[in-house]
C-alpha atoms as a PDB file:
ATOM      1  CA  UNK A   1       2.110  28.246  17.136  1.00  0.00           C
ATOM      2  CA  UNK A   2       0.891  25.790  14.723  1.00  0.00           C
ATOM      3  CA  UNK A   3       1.132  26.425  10.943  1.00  0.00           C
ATOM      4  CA  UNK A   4      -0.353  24.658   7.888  1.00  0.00           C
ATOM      5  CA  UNK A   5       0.412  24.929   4.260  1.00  0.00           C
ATOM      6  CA  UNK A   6      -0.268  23.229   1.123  1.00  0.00           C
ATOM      7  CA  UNK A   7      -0.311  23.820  -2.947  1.00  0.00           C
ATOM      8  CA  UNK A   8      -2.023  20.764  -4.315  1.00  0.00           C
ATOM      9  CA  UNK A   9      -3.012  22.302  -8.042  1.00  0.00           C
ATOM     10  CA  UNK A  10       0.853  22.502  -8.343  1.00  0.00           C
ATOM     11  CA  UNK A  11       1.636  19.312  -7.367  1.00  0.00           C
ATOM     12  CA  UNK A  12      -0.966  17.608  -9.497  1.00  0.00           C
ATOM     13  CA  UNK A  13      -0.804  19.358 -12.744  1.00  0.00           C
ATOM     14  CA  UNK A  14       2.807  19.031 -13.119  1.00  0.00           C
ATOM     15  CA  UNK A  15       4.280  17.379 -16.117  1.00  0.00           C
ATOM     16  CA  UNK A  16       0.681  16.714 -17.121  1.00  0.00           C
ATOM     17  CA  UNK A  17      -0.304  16.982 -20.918  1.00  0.00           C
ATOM     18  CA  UNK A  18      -3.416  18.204 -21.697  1.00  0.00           C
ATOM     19  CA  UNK A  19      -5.541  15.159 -23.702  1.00  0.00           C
ATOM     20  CA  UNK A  20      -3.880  12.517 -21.060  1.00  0.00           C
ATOM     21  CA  UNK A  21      -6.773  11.307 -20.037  1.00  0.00           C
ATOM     22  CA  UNK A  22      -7.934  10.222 -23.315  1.00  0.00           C
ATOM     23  CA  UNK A  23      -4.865   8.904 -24.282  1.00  0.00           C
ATOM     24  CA  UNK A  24      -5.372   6.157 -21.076  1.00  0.00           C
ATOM     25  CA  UNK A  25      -8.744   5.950 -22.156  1.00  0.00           C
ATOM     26  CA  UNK A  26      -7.719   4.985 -25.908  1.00  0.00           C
ATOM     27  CA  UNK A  27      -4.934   2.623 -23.889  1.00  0.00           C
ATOM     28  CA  UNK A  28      -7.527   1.044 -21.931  1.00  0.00           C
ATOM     29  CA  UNK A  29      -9.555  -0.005 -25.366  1.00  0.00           C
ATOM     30  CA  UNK A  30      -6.456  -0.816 -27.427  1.00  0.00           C
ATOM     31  CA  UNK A  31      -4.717  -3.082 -24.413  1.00  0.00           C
ATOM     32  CA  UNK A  32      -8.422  -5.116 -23.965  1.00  0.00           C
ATOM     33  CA  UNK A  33      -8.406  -5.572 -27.376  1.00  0.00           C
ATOM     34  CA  UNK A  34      -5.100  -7.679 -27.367  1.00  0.00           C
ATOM     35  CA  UNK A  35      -5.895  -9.397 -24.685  1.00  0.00           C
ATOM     36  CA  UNK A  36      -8.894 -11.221 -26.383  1.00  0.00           C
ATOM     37  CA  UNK A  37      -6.583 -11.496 -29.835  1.00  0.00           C
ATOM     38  CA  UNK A  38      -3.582 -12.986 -27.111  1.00  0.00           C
ATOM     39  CA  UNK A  39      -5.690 -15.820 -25.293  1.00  0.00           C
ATOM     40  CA  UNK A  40      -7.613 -16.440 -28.900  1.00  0.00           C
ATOM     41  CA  UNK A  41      -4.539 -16.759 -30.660  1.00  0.00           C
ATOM     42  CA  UNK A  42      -2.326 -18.656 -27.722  1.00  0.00           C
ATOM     43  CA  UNK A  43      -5.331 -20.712 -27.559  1.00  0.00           C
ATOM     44  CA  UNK A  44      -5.503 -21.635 -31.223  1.00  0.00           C
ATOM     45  CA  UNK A  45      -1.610 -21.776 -31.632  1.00  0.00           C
ATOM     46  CA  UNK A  46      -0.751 -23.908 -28.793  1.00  0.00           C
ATOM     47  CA  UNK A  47       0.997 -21.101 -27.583  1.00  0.00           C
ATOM     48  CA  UNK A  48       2.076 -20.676 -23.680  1.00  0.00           C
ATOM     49  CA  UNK A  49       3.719 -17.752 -24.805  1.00  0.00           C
ATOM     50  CA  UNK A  50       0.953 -15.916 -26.062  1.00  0.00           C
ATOM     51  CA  UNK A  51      -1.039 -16.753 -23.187  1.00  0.00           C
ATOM     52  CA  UNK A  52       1.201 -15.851 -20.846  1.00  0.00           C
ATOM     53  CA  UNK A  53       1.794 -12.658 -22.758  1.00  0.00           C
ATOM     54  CA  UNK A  54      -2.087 -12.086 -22.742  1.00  0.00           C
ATOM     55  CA  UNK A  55      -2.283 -12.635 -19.137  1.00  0.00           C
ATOM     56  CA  UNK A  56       0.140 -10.148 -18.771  1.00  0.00           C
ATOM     57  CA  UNK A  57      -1.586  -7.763 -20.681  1.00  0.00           C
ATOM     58  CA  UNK A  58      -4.804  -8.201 -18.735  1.00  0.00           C
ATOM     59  CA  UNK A  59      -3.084  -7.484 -15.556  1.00  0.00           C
ATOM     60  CA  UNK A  60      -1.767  -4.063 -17.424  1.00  0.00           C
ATOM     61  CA  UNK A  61      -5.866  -2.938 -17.435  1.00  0.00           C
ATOM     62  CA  UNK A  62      -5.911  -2.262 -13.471  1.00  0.00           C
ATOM     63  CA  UNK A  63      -2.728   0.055 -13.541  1.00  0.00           C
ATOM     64  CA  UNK A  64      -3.829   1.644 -16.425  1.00  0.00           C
ATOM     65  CA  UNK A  65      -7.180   2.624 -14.834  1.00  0.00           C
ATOM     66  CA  UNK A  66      -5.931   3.057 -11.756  1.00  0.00           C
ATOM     67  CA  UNK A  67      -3.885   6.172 -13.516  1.00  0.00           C
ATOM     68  CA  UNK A  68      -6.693   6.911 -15.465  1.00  0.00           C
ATOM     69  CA  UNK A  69      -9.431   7.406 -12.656  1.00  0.00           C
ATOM     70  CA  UNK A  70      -6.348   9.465 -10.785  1.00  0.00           C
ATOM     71  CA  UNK A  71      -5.857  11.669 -13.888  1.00  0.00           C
ATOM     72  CA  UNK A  72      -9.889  12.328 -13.541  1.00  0.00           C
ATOM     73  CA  UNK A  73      -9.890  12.732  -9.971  1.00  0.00           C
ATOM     74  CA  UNK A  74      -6.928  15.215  -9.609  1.00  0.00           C
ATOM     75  CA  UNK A  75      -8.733  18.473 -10.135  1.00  0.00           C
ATOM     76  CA  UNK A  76     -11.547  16.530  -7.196  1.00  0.00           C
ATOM     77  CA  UNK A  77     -11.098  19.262  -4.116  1.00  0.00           C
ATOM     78  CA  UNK A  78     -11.258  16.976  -0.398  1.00  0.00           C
ATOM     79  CA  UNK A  79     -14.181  16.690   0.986  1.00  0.00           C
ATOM     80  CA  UNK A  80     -15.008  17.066   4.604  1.00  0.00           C
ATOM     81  CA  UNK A  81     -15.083  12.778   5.409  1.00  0.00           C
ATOM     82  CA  UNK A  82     -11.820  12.855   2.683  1.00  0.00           C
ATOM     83  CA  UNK A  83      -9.628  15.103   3.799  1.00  0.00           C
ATOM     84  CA  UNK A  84      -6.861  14.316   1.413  1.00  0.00           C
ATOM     85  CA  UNK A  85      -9.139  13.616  -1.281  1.00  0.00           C
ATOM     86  CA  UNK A  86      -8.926  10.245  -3.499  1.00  0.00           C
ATOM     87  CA  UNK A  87      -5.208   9.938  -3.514  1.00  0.00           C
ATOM     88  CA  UNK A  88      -4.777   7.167  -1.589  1.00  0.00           C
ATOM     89  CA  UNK A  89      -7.197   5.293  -3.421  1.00  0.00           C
ATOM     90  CA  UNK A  90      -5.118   4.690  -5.996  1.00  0.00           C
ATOM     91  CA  UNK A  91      -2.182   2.639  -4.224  1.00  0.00           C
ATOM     92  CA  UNK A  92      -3.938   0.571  -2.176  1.00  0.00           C
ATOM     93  CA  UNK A  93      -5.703  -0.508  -5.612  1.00  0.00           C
ATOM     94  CA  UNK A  94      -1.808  -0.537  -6.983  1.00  0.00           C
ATOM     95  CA  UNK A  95      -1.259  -2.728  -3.175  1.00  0.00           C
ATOM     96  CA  UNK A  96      -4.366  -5.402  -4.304  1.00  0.00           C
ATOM     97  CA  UNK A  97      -3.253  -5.343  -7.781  1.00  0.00           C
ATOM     98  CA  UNK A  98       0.350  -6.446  -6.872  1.00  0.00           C
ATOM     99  CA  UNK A  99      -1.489  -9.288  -4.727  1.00  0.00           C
ATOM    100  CA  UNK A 100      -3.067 -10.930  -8.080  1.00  0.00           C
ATOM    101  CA  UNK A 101      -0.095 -10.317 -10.256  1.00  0.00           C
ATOM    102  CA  UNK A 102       2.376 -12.372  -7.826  1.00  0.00           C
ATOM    103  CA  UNK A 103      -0.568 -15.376  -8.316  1.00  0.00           C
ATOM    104  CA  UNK A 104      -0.892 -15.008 -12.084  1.00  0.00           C
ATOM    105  CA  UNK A 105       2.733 -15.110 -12.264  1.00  0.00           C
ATOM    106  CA  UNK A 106       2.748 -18.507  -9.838  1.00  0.00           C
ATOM    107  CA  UNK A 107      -0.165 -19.560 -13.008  1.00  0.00           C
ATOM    108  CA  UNK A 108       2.803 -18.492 -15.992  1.00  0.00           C
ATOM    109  CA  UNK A 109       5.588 -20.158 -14.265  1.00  0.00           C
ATOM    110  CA  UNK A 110       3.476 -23.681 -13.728  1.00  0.00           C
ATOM    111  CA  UNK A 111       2.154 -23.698 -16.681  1.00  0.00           C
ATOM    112  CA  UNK A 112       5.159 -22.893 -18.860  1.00  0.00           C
ATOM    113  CA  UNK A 113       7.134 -25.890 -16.552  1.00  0.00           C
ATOM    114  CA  UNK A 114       4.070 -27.846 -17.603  1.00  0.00           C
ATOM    115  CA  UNK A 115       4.768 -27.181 -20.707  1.00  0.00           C
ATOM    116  CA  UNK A 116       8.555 -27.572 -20.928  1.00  0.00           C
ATOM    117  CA  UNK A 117       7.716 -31.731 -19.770  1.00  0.00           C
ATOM    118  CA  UNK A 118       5.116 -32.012 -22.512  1.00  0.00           C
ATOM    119  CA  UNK A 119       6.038 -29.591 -25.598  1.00  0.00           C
ATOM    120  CA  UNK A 120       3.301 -29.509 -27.999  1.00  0.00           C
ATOM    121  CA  UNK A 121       3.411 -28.078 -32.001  1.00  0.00           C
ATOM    122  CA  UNK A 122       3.391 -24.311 -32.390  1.00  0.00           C
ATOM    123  CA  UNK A 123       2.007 -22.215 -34.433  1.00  0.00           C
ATOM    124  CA  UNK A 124       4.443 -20.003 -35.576  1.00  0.00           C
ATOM    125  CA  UNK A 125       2.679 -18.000 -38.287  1.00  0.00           C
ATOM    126  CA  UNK A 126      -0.194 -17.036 -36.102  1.00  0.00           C
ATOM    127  CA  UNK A 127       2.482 -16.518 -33.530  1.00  0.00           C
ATOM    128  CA  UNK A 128       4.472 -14.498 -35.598  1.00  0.00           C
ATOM    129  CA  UNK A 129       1.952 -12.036 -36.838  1.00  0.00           C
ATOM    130  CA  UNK A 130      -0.204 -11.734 -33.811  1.00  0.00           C
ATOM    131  CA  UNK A 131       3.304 -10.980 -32.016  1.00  0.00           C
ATOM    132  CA  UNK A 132       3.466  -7.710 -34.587  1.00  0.00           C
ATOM    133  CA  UNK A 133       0.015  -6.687 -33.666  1.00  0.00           C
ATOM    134  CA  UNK A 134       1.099  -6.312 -29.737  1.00  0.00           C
ATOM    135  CA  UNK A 135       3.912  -4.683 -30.499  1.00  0.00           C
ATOM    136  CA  UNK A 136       2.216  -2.276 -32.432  1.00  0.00           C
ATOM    137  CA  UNK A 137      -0.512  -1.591 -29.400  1.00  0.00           C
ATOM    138  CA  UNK A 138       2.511  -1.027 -26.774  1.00  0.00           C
ATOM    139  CA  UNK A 139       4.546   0.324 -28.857  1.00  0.00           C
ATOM    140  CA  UNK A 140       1.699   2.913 -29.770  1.00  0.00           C
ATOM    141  CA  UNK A 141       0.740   3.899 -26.357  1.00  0.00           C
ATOM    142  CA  UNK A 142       4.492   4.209 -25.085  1.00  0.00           C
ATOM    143  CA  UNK A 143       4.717   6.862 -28.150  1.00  0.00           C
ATOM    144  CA  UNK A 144       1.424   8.677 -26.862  1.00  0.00           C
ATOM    145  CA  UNK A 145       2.762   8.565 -23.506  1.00  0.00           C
ATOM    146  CA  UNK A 146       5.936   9.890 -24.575  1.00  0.00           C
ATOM    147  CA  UNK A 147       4.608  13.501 -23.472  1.00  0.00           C
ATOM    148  CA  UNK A 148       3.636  13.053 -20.280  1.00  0.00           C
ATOM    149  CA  UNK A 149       7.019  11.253 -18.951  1.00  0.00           C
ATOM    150  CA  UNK A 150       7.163  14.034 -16.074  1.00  0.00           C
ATOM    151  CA  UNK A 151       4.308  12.604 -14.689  1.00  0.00           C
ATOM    152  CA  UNK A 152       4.988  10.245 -11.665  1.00  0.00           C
ATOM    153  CA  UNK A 153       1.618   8.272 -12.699  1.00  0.00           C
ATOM    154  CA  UNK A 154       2.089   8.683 -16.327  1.00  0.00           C
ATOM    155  CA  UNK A 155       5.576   7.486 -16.431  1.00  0.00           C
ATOM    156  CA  UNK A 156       4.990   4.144 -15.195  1.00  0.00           C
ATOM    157  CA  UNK A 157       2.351   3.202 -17.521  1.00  0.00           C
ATOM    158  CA  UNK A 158       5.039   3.944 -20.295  1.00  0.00           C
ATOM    159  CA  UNK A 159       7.836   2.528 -18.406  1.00  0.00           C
ATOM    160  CA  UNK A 160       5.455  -0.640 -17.944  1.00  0.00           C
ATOM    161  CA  UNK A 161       4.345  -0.900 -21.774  1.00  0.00           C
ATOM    162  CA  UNK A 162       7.940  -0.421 -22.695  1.00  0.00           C
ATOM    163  CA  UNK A 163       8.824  -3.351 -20.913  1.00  0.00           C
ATOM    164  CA  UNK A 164       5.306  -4.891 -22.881  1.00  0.00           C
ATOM    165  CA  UNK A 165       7.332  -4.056 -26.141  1.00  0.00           C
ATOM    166  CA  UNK A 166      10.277  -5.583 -25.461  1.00  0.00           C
ATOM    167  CA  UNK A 167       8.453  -8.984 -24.427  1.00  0.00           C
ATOM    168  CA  UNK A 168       6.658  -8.894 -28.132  1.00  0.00           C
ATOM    169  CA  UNK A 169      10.143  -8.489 -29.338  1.00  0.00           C
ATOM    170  CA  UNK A 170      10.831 -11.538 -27.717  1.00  0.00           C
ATOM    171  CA  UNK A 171       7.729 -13.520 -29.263  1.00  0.00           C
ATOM    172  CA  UNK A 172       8.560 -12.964 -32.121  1.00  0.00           C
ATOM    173  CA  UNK A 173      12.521 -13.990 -32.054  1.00  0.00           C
ATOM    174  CA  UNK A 174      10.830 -17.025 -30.605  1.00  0.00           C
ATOM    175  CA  UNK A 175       8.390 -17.558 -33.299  1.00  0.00           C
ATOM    176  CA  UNK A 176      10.950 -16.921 -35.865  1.00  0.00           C
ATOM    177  CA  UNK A 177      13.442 -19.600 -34.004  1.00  0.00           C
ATOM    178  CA  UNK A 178      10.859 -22.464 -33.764  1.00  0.00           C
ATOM    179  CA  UNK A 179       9.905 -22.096 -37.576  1.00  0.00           C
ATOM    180  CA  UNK A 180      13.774 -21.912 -38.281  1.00  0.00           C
ATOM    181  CA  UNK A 181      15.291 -25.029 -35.925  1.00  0.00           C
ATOM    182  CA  UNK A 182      12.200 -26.975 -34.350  1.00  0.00           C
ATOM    183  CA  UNK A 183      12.927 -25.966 -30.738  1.00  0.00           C
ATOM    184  CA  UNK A 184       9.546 -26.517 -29.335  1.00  0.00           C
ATOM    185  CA  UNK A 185      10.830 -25.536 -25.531  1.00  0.00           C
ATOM    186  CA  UNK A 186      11.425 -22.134 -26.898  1.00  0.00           C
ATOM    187  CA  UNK A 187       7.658 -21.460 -26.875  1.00  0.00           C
ATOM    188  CA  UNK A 188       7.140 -22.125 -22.924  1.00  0.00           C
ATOM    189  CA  UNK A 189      10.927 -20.646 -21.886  1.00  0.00           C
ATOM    190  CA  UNK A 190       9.784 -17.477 -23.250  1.00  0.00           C
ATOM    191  CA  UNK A 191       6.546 -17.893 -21.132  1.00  0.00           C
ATOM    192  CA  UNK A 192       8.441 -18.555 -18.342  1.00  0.00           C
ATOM    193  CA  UNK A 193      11.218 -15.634 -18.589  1.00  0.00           C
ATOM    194  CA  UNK A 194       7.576 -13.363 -18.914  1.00  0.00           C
ATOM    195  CA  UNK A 195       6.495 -14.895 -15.770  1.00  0.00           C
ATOM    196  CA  UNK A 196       9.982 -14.021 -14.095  1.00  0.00           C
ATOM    197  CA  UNK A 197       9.359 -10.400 -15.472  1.00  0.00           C
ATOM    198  CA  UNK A 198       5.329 -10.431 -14.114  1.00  0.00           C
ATOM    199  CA  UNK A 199       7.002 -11.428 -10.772  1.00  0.00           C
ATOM    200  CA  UNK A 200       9.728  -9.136 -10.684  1.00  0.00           C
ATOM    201  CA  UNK A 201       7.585  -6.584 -11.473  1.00  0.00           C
ATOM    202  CA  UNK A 202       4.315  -6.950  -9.116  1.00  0.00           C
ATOM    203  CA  UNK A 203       7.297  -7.856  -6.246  1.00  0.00           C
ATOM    204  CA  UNK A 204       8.294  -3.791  -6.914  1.00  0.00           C
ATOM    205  CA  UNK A 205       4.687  -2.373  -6.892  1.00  0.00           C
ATOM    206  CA  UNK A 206       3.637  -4.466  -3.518  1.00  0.00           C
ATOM    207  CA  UNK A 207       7.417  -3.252  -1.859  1.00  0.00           C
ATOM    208  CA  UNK A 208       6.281   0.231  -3.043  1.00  0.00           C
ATOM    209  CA  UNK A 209       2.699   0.165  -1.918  1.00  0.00           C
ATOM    210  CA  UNK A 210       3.402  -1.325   1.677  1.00  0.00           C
ATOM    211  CA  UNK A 211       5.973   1.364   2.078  1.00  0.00           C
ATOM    212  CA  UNK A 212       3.559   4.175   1.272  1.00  0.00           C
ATOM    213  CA  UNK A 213       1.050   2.857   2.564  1.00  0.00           C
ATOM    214  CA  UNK A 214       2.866   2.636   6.014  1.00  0.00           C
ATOM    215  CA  UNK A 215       3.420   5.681   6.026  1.00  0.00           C
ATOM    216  CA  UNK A 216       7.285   5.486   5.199  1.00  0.00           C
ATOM    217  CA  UNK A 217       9.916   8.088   3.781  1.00  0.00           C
ATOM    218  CA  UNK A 218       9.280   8.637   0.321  1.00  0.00           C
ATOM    219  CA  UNK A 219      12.396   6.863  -1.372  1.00  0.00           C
ATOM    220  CA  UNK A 220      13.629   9.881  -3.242  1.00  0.00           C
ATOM    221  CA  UNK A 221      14.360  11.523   0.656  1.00  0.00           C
ATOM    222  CA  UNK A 222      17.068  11.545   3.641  1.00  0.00           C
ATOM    223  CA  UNK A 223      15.686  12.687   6.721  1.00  0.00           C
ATOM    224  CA  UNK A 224      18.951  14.477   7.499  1.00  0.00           C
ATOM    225  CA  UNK A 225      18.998  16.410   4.405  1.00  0.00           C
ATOM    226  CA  UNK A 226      15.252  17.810   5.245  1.00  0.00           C
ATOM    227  CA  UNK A 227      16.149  18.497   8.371  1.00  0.00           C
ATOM    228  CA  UNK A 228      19.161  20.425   7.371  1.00  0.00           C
ATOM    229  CA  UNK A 229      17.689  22.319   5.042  1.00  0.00           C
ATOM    230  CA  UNK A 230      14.920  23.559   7.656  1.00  0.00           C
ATOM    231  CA  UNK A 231      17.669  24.742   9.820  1.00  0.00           C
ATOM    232  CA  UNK A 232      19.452  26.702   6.990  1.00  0.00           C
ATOM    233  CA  UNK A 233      16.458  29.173   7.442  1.00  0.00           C
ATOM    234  CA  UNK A 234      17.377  32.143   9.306  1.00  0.00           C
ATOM    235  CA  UNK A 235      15.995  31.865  12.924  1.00  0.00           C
ATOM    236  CA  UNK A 236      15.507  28.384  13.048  1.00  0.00           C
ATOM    237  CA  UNK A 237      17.194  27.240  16.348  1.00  0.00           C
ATOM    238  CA  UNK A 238      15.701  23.770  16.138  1.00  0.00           C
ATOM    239  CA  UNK A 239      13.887  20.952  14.506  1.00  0.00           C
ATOM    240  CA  UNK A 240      12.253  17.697  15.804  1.00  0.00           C
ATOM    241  CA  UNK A 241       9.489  15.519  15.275  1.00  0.00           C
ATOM    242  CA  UNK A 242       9.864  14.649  11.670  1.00  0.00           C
ATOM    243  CA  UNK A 243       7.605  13.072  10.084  1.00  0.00           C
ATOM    244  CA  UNK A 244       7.256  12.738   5.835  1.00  0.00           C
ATOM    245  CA  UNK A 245       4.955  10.659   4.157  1.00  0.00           C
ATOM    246  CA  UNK A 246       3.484   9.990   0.511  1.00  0.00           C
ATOM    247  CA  UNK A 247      -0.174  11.236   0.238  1.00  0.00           C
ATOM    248  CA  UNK A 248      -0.456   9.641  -3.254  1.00  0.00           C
ATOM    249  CA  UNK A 249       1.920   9.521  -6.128  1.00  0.00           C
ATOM    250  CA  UNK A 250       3.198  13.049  -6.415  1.00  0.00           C
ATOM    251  CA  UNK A 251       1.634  14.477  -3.198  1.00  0.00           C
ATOM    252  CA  UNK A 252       4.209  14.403  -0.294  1.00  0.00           C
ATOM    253  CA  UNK A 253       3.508  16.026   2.854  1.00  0.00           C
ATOM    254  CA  UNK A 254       5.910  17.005   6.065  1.00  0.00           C
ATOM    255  CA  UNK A 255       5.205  17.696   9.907  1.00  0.00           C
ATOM    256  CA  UNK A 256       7.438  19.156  12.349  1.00  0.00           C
ATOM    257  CA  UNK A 257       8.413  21.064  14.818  1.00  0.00           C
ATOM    258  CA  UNK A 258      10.775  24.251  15.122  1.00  0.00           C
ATOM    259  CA  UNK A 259      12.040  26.153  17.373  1.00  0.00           C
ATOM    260  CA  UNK A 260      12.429  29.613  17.124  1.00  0.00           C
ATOM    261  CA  UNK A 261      13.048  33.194  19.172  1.00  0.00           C
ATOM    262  CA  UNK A 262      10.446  34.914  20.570  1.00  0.00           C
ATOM    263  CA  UNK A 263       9.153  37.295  17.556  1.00  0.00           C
ATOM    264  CA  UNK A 264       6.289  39.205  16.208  1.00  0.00           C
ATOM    265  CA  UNK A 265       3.624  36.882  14.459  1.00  0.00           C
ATOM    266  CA  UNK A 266       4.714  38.969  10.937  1.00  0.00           C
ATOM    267  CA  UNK A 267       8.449  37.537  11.406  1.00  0.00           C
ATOM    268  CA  UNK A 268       7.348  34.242  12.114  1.00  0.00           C
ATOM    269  CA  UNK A 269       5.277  34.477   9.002  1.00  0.00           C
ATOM    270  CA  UNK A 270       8.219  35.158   6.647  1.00  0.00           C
ATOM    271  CA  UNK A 271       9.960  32.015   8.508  1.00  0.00           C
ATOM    272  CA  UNK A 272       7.113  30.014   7.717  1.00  0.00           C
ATOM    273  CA  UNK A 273       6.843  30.912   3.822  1.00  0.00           C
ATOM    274  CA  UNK A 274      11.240  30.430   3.424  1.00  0.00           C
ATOM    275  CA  UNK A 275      10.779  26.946   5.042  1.00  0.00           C
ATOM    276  CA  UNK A 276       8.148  25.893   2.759  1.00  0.00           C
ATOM    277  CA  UNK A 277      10.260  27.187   0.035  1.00  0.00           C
ATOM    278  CA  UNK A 278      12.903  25.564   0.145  1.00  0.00           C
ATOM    279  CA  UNK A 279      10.863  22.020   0.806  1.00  0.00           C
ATOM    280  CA  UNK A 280       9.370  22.629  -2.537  1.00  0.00           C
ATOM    281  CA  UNK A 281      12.300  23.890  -3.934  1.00  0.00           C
ATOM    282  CA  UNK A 282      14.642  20.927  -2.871  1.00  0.00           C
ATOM    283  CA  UNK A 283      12.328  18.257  -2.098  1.00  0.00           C
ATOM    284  CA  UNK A 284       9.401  18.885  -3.879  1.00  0.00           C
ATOM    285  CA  UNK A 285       7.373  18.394  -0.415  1.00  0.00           C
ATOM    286  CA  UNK A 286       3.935  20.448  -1.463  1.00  0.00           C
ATOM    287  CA  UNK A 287       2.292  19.855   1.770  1.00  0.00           C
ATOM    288  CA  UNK A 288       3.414  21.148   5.205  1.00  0.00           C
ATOM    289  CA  UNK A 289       2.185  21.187   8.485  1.00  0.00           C
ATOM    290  CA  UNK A 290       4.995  23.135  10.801  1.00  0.00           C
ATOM    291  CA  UNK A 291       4.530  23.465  14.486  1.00  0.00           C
ATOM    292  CA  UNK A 292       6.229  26.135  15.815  1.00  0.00           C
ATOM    293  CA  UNK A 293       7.784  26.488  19.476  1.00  0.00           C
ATOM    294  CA  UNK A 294       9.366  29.021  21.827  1.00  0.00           C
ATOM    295  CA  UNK A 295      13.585  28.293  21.746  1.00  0.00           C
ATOM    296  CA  UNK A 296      15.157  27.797  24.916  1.00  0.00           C
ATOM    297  CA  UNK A 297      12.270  26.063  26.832  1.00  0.00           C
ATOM    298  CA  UNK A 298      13.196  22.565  28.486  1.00  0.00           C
ATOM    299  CA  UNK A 299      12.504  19.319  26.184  1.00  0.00           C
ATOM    300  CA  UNK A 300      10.600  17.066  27.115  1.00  0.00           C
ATOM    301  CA  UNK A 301      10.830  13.612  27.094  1.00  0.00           C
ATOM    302  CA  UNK A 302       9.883  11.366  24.462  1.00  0.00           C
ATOM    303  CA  UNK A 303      10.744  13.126  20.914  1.00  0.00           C
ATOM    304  CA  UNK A 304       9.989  10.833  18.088  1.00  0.00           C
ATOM    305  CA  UNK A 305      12.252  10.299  15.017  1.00  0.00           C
ATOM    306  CA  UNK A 306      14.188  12.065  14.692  1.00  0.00           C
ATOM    307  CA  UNK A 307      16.028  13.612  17.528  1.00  0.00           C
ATOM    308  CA  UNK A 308      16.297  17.456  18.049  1.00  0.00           C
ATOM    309  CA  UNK A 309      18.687  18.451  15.395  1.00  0.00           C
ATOM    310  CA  UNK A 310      19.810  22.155  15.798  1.00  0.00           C
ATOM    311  CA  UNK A 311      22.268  24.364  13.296  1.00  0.00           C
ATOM    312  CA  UNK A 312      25.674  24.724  13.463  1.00  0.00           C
ATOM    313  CA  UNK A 313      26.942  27.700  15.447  1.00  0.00           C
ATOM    314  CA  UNK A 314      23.665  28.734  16.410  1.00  0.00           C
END
């Protein structure tokens, strides 16, 4: 007996403010906007900070449409060549993205080196002031997204513009210590240390990406404990054949197969809805494709991960 279930509208709406969508939108405008002020301003200033911040902030405007196309497309039903819908689109363009952000961060890192050989006269008031502008930008659209931390695909665009904040922070200690002592490496060690943090961060989103897109546990899971708590329904004499996987951010789907007595279709039914239950219940696992099989036939050979696990005293 094979069995299907799945609840997408739950898994996609929740933690979602209404308005999000606009919010990225606004985002979207305010982040461009910086950019241009960033590479003007680095430009002018003789800034590798600024630049290097700017760069930064232009490799925020993928991930922030990515999430905003995926806050558009989440009410989208499947269509008969998409099956699953557009959910997948959205990490492998998270997957590419990671790709350039490793190279611009290569760019930072040479540059600011460059830079550290051959320092060159700052200027700290334009620094300074367009330094206050970013922070004002990320610091505004980390508020807005303040509301929609629940989100999976929400949360790291704030998480990420935090992390933007913090870096203005930075430019502007900087710009206040080169005015105040004459340090001119400060300027391009600042670049560098946002390189470092470009790197560190696009090394994440490709580990991420590659895992999901290979189809791997979702991170937040233990096989066992899945297993286990399939088993805890009454009846269940067996589970194999495990398989979970990440449809797209918050989607995550499970197929197995359990073994149970021989019973009327209406008792398997009630077996069916407890298991799916408790996935959503414990695991949030929204999508389920269960397979169920006669207990106390012969295996066969060949069971993929895991093996049969069976209850306890059953």
């Amino acid at each position: 007996m094979h069995s299907h279930g799945h609840h997408h509208a739950e898994a996609h709406s929740h933690g979602r403010p209404a308005g999000s969508s606009g919010v990225l939108g606004g985002a979207m405008a305010a982040t461009l906007a910086l950019v241009v002020v960033e590479f003007v301003a680095g430009t002018m200033g003789h800034s590798i900070a600024l630049v290097s911040d700017g760069v930064h902030n232009l490799t925020d405007l993928p991930t922030i449409l990515i999430s905003w196309i995926a806050v558009r497309l989440s009410e989208r039903p499947p269509t008969e060549e998409k099956t699953y819908g557009y959910h997948r689109s959205g990490i492998l363009a998270a997957f590419v993205n990671a790709i350039l952000l490793i190279l611009v961060a290569v760019y930072i890192l040479f540059e600011s080196y460059e830079r550290l050989r051959r320092p060159v006269e700052v200027r700290t008031t334009l620094m300074l002031w367009v330094a206050v502008f970013a922070l004002c930008v990320n610091g505004g659209i980390t508020l807005g997204l303040v509301s929609g931390r629940k989100d999976l695909n929400l949360r790291s665009i704030l998480i990420h513009n935090f992390g933007d904040a913090l870096s203005n922070v930075a430019i502007f200690a900087g710009g206040l210590a080169i005015r105040w002592t004459g340090s001119r490496w400060v300027d391009p060690a600042i670049g560098m240390a946002i390189g470092l943090m470009v790197l560190w961060s696009a090394l994440g989103v490709l580990r991420e990406s590659s895992h999901i897109l290979l189809e791997g546990l979702p991170r937040n899971l233990k096989l066992d404990s899945v297993a286990q708590t399939i088993l805890s329904v009454d009846n269940v004499k067996e589970v194999h054949d495990i398989h979970i996987w990440t449809i797209g951010t918050d989607l995550q789907a499970i197929s197995c197969h359990v073994r149970i007595p021989d019973m009327h279709m209406e008792e398997s039914e009630r077996i069916l809805r407890a298991i799916r239950e408790r996935l959503a219940e414990h695991f949030h696992i929204t999508h389920t494709t269960i397979q169920f099989e006669r207990a106390g036939l012969p295996h066969e050979a060949g069971y993929f991960m895991p093996a049969p696990l069976r209850p306890s005293g059953k």
